[in-house]
PDB file of N, CA and C in Angstrom:
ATOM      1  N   UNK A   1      10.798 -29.390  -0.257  1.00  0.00           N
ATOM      2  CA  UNK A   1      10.154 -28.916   0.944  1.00  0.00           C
ATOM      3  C   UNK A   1       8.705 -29.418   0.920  1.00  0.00           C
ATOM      4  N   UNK A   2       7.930 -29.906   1.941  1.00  0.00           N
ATOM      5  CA  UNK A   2       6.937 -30.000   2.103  1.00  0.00           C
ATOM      6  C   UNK A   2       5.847 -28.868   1.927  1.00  0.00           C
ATOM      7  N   UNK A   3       4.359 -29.394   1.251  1.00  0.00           N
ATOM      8  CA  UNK A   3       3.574 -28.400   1.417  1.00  0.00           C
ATOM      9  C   UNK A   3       3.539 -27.506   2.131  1.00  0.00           C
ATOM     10  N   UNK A   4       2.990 -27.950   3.442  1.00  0.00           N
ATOM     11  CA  UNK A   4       2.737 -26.744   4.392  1.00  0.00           C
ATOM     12  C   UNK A   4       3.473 -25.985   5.132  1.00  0.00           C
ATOM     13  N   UNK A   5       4.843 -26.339   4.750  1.00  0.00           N
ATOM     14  CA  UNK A   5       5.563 -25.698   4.674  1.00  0.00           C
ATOM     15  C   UNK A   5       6.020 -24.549   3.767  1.00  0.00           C
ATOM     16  N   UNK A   6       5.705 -25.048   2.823  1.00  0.00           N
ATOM     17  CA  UNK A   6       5.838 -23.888   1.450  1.00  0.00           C
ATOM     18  C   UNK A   6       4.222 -22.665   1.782  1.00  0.00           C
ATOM     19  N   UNK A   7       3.363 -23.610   1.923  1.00  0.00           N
ATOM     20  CA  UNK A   7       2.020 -22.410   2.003  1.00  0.00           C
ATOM     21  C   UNK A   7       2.279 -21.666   3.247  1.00  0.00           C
ATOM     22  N   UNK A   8       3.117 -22.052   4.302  1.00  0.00           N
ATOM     23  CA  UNK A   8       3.053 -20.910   5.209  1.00  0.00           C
ATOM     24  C   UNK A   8       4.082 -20.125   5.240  1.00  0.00           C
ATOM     25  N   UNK A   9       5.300 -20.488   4.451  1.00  0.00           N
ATOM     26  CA  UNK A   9       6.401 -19.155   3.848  1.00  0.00           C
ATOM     27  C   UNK A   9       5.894 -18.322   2.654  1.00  0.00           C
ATOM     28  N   UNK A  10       4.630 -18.713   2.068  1.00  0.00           N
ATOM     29  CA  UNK A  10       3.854 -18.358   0.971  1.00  0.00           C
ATOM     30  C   UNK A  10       3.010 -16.946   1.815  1.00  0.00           C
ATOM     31  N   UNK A  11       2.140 -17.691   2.733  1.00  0.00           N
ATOM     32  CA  UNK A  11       1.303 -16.864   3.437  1.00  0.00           C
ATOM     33  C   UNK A  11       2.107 -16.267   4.040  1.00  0.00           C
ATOM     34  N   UNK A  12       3.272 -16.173   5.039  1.00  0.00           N
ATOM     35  CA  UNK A  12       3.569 -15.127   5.266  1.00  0.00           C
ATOM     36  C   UNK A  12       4.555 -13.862   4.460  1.00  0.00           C
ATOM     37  N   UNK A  13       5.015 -14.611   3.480  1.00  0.00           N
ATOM     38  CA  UNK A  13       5.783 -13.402   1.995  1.00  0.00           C
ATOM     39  C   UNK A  13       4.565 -12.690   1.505  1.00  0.00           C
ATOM     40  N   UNK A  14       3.387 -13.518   1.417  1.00  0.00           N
ATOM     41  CA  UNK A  14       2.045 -12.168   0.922  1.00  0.00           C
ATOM     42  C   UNK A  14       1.885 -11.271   1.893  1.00  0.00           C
ATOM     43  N   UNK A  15       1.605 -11.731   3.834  1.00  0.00           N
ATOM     44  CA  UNK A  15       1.345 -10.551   4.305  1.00  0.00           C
ATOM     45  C   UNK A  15       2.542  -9.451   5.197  1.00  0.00           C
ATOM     46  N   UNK A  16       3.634 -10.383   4.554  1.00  0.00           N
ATOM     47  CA  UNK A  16       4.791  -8.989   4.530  1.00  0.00           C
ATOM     48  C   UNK A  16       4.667  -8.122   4.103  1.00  0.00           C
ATOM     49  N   UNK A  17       5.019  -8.653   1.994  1.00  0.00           N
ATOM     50  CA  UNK A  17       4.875  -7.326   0.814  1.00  0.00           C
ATOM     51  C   UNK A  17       3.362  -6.660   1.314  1.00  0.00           C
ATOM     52  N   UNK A  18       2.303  -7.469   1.194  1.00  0.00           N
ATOM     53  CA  UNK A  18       0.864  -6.213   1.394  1.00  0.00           C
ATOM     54  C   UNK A  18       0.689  -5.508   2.572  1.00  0.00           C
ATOM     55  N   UNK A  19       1.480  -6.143   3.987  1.00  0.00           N
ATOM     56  CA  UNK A  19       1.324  -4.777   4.640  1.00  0.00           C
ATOM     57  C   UNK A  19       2.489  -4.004   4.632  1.00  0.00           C
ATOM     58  N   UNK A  20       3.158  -4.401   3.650  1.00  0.00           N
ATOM     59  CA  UNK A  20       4.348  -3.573   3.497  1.00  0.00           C
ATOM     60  C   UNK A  20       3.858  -2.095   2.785  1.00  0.00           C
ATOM     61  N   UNK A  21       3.131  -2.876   1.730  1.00  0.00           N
ATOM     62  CA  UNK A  21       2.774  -1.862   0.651  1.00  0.00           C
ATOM     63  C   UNK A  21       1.776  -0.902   1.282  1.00  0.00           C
ATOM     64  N   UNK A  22       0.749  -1.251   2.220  1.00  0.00           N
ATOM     65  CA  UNK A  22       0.220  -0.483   3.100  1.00  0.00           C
ATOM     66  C   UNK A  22       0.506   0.562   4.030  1.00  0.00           C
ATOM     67  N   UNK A  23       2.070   0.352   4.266  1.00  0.00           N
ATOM     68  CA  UNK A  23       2.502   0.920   5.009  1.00  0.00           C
ATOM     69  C   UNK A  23       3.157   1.805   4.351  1.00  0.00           C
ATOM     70  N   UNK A  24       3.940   1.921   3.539  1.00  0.00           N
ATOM     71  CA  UNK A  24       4.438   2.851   2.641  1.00  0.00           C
ATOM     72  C   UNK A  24       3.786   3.764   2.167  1.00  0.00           C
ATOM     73  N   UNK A  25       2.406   3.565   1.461  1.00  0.00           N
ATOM     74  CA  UNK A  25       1.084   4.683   1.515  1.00  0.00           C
ATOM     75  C   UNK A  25       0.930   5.355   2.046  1.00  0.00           C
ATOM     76  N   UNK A  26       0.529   4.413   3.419  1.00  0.00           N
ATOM     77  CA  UNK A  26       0.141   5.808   4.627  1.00  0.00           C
ATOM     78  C   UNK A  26       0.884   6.541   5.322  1.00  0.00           C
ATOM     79  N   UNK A  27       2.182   6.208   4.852  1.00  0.00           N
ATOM     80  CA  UNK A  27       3.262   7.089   5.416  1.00  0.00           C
ATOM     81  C   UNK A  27       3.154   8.376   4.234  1.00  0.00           C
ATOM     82  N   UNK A  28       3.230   7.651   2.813  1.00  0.00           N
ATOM     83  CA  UNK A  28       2.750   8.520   1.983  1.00  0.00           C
ATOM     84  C   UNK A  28       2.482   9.878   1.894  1.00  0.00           C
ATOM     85  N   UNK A  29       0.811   9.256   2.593  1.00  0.00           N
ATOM     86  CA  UNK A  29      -0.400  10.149   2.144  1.00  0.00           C
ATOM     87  C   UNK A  29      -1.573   9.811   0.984  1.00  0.00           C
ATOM     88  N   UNK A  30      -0.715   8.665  -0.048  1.00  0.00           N
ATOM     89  CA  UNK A  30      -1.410   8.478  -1.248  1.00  0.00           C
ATOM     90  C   UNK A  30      -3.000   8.300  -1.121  1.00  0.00           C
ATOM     91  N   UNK A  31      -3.601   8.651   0.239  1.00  0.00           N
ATOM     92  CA  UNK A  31      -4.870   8.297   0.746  1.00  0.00           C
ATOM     93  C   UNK A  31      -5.528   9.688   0.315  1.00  0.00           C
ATOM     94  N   UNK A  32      -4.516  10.404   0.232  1.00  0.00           N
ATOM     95  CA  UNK A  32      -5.697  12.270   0.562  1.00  0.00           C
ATOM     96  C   UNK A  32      -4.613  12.993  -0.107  1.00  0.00           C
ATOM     97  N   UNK A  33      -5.608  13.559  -1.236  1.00  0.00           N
ATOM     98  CA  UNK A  33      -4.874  14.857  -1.764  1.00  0.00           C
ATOM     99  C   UNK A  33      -4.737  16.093  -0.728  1.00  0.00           C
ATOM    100  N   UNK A  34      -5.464  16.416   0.164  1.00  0.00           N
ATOM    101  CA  UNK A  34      -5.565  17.617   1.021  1.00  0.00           C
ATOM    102  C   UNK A  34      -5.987  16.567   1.898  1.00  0.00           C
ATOM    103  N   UNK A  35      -5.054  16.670   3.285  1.00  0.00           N
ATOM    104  CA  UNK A  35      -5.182  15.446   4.784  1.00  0.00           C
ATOM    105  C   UNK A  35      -6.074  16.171   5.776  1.00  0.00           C
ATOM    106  N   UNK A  36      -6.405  15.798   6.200  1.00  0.00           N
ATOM    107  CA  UNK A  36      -6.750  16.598   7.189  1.00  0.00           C
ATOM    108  C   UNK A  36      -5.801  17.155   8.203  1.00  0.00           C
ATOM    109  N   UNK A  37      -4.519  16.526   8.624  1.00  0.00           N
ATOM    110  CA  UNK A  37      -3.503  16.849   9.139  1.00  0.00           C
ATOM    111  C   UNK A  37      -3.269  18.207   8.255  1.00  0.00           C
ATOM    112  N   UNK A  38      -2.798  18.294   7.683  1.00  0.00           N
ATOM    113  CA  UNK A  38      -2.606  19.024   6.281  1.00  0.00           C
ATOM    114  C   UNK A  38      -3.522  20.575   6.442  1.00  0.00           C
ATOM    115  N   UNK A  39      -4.543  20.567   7.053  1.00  0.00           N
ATOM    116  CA  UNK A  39      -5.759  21.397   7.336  1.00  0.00           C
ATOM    117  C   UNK A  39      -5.871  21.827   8.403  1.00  0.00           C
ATOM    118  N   UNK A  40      -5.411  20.894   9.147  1.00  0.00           N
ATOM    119  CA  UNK A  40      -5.534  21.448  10.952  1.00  0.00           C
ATOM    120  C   UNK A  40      -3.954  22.146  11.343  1.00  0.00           C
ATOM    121  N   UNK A  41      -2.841  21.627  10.314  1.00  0.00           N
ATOM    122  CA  UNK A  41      -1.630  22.694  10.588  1.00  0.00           C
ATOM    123  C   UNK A  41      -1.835  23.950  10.246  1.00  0.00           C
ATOM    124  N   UNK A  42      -2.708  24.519   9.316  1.00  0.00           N
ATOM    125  CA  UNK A  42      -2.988  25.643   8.093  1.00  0.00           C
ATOM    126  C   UNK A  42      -3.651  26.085   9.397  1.00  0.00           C
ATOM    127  N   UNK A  43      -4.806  25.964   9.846  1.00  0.00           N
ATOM    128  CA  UNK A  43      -5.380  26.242  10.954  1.00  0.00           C
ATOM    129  C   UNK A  43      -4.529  26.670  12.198  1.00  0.00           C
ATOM    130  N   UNK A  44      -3.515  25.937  12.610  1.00  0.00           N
ATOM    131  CA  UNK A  44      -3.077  26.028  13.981  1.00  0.00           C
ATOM    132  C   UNK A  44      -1.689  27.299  12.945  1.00  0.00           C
ATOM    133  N   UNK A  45      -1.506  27.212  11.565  1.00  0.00           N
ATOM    134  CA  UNK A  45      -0.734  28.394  11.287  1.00  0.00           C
ATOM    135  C   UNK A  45      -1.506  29.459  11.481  1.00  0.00           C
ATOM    136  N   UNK A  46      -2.658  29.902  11.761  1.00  0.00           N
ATOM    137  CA  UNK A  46      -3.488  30.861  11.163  1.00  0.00           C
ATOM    138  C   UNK A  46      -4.147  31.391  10.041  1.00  0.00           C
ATOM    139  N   UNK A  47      -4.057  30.318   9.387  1.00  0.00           N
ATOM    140  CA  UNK A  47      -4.594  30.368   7.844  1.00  0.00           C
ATOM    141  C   UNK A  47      -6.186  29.367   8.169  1.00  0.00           C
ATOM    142  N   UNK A  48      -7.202  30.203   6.835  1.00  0.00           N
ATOM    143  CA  UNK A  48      -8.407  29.411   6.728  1.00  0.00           C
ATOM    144  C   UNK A  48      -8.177  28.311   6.770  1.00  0.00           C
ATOM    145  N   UNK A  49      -7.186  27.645   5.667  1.00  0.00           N
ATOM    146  CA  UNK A  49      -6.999  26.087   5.216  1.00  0.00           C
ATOM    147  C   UNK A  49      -5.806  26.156   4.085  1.00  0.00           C
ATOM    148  N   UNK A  50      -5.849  25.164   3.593  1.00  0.00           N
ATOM    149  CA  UNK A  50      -4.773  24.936   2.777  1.00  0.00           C
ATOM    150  C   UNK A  50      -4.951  25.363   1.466  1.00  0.00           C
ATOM    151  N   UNK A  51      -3.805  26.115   0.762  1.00  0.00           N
ATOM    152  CA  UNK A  51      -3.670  26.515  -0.211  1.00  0.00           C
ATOM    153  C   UNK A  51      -3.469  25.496  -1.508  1.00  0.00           C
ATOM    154  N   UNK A  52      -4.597  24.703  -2.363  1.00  0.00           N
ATOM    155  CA  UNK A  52      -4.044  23.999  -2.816  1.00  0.00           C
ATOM    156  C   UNK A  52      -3.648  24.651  -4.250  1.00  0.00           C
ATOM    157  N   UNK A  53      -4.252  25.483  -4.594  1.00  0.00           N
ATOM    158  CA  UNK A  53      -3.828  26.677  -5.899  1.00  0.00           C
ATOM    159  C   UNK A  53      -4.068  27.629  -5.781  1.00  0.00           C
ATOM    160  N   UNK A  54      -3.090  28.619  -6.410  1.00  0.00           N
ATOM    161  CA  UNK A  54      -2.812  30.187  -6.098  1.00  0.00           C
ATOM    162  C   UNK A  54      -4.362  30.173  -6.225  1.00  0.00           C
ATOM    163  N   UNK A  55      -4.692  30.815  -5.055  1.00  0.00           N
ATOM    164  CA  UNK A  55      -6.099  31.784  -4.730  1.00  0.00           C
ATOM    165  C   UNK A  55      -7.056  31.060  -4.824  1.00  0.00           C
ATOM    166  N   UNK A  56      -7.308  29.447  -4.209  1.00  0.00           N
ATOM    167  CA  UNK A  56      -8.147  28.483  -3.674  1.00  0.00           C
ATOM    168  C   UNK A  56      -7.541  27.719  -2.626  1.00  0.00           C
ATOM    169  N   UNK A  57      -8.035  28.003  -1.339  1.00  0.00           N
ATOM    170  CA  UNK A  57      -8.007  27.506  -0.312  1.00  0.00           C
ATOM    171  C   UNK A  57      -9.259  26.152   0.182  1.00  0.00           C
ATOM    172  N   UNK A  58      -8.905  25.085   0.559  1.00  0.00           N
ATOM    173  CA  UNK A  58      -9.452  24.211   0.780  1.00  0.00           C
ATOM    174  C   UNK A  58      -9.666  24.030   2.212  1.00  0.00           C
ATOM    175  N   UNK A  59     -10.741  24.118   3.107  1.00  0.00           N
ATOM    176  CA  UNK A  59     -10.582  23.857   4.112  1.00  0.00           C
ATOM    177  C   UNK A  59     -11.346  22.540   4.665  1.00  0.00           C
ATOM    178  N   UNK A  60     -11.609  21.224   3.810  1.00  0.00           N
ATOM    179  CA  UNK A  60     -12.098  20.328   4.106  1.00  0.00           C
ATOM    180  C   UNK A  60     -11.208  18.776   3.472  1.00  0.00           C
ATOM    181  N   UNK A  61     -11.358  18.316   4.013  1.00  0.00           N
ATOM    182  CA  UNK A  61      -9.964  17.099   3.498  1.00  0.00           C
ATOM    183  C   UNK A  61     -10.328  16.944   1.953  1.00  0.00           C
ATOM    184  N   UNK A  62      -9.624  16.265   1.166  1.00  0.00           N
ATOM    185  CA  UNK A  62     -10.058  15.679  -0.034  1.00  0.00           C
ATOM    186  C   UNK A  62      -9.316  14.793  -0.282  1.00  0.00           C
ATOM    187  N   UNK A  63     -10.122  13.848  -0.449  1.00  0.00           N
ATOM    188  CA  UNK A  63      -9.360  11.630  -0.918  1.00  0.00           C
ATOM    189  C   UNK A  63      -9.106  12.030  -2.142  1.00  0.00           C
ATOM    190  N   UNK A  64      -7.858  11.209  -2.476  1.00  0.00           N
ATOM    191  CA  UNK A  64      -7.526  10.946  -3.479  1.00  0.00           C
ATOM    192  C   UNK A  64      -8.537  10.212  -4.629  1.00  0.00           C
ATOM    193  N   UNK A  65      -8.344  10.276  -6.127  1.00  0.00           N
ATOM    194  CA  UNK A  65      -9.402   9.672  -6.596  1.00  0.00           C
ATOM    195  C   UNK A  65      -8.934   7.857  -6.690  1.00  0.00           C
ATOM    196  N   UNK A  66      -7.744   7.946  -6.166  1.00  0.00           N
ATOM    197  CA  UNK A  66      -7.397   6.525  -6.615  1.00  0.00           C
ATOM    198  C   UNK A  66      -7.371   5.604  -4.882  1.00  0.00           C
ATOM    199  N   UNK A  67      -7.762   6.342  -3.942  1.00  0.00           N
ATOM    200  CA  UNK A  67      -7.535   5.604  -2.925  1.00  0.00           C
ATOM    201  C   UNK A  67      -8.504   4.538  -2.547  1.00  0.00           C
ATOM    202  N   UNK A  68      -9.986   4.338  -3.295  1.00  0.00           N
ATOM    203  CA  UNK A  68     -10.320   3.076  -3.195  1.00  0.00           C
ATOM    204  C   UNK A  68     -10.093   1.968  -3.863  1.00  0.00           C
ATOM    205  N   UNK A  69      -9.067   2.160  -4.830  1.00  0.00           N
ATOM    206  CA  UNK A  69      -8.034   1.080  -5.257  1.00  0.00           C
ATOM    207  C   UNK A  69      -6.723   0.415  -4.300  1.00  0.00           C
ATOM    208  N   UNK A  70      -6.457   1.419  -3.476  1.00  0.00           N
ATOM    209  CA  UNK A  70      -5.377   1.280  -2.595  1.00  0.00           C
ATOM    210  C   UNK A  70      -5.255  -0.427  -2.049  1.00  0.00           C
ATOM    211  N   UNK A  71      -6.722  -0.929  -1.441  1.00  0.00           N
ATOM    212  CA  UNK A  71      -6.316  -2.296  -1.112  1.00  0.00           C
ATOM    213  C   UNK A  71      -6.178  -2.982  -1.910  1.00  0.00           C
ATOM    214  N   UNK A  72      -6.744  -3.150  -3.251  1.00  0.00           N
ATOM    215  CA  UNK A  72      -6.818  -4.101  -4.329  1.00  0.00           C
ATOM    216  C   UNK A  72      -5.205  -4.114  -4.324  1.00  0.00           C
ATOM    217  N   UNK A  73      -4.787  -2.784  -4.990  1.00  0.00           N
ATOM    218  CA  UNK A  73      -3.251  -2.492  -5.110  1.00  0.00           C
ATOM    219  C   UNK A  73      -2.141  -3.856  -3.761  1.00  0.00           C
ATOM    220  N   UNK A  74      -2.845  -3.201  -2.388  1.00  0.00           N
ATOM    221  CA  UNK A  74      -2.122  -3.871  -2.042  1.00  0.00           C
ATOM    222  C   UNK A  74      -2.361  -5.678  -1.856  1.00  0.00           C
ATOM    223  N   UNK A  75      -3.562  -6.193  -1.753  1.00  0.00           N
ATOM    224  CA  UNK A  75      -3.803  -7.554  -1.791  1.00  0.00           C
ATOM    225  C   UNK A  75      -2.776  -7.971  -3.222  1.00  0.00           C
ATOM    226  N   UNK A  76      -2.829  -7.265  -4.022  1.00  0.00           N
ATOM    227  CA  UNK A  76      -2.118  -8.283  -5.732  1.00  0.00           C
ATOM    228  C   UNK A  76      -0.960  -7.986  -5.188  1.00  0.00           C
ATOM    229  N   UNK A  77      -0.149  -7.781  -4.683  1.00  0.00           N
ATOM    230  CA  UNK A  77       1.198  -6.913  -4.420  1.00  0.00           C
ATOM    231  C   UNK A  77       1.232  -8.583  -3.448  1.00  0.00           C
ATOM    232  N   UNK A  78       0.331  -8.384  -2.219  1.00  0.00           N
ATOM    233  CA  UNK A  78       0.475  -9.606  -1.166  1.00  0.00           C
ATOM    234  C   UNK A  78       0.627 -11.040  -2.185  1.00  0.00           C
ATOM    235  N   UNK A  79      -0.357 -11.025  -2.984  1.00  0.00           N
ATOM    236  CA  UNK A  79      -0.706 -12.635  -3.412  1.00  0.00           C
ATOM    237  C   UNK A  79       0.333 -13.258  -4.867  1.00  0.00           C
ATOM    238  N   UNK A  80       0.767 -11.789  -5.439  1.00  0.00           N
ATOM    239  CA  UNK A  80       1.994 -11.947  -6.110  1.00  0.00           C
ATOM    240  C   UNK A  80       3.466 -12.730  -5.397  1.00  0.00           C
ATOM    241  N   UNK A  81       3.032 -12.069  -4.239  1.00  0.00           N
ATOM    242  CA  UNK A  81       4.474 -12.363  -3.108  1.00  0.00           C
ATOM    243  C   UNK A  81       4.456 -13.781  -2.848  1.00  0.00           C
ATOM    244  N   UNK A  82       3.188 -14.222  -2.781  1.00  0.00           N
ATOM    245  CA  UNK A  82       2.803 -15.357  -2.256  1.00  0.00           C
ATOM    246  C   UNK A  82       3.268 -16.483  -3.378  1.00  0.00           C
ATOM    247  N   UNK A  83       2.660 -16.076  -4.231  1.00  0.00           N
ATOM    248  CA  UNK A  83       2.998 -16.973  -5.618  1.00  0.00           C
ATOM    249  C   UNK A  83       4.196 -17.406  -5.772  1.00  0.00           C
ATOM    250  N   UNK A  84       4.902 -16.176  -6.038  1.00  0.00           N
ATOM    251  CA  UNK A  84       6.328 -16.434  -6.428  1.00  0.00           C
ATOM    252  C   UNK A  84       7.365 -17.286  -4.964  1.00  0.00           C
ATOM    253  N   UNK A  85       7.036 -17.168  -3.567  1.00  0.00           N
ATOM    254  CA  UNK A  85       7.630 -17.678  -2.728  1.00  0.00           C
ATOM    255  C   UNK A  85       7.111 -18.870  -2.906  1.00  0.00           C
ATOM    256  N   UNK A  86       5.482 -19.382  -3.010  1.00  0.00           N
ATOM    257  CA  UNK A  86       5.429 -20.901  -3.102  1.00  0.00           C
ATOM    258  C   UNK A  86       6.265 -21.786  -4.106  1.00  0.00           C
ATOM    259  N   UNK A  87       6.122 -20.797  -5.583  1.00  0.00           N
ATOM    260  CA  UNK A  87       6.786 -21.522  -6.205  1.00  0.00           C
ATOM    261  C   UNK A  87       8.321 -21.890  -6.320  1.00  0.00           C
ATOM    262  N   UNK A  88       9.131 -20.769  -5.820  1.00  0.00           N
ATOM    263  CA  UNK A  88      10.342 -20.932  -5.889  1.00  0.00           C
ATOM    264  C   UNK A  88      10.980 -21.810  -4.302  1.00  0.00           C
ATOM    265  N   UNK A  89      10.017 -22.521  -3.518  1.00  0.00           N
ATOM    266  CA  UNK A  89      10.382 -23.144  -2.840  1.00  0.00           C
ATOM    267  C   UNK A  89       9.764 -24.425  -2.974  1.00  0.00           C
ATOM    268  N   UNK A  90       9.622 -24.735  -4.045  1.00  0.00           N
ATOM    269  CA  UNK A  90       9.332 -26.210  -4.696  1.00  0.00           C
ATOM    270  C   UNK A  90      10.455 -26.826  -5.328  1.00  0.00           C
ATOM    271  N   UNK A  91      10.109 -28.232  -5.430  1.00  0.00           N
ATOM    272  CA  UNK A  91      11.108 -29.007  -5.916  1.00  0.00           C
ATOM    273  C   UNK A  91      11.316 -28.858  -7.777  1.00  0.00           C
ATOM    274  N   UNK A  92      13.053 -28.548  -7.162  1.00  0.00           N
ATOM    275  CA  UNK A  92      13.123 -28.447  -8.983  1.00  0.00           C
ATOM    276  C   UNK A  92      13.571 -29.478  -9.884  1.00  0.00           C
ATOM    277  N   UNK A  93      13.379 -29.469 -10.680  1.00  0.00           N
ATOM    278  CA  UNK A  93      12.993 -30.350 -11.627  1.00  0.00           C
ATOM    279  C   UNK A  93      14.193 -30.835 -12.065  1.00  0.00           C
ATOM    280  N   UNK A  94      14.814 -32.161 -12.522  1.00  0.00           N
ATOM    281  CA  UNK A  94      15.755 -32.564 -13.190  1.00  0.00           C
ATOM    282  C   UNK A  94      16.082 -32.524 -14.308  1.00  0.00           C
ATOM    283  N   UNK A  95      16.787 -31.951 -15.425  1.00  0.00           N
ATOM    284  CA  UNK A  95      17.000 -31.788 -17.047  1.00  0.00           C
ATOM    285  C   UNK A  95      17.330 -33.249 -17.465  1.00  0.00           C
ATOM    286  N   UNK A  96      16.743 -33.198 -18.020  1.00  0.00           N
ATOM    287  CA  UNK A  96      16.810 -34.940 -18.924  1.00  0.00           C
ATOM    288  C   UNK A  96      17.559 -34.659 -20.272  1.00  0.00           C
ATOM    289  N   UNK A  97      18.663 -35.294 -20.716  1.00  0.00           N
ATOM    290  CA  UNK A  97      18.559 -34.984 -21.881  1.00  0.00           C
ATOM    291  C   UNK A  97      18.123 -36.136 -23.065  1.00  0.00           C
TER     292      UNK A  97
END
């Protein structure tokens, strides 16, 4: 297969898997230990906020400690994808013996 052909089944297998992986998160949540969604149901239940342990209620969101890793996570996830599609759509090699 031709180069640019391979770099643009490359580029687009990276931004499949990474907004794949993006998307799976925020369906998640892995963004927020306590969501704000999460806070405004507790609310619209009639509760202060959310119970995150017996007899502490939280009534202000709280991020996860790992969610400013989240893009790194997902860019290596993208450029892994990328790698492995460029390479496995290269020409393979002949065994000599």
């Amino acid at each position: 297969m031709k180069r640019p052909v391979r770099l643009l089944i490359a580029a687009a297998a990276a931004l499949v898997v990474g907004f794949g992986f993006m998307q799976v998160d925020k369906m998640r949540g892995a963004e927020w230990v306590v969501s704000p969604e999460q806070i405004e149901q507790a609310k619209a239940g009639g509760q202060a906020g959310v119970e995150s342990r017996p007899g502490t209620v939280t009534v202000l969101p709280i991020r996860s400690e790992t969610a400013d890793a989240l893009p790194i996570k997902w860019a290596l996830a993208g450029l892994a994808a990328g790698f492995i599609a460029f390479r496995a759509t290269g020409k393979k090699k002949t065994a000599t013996a």
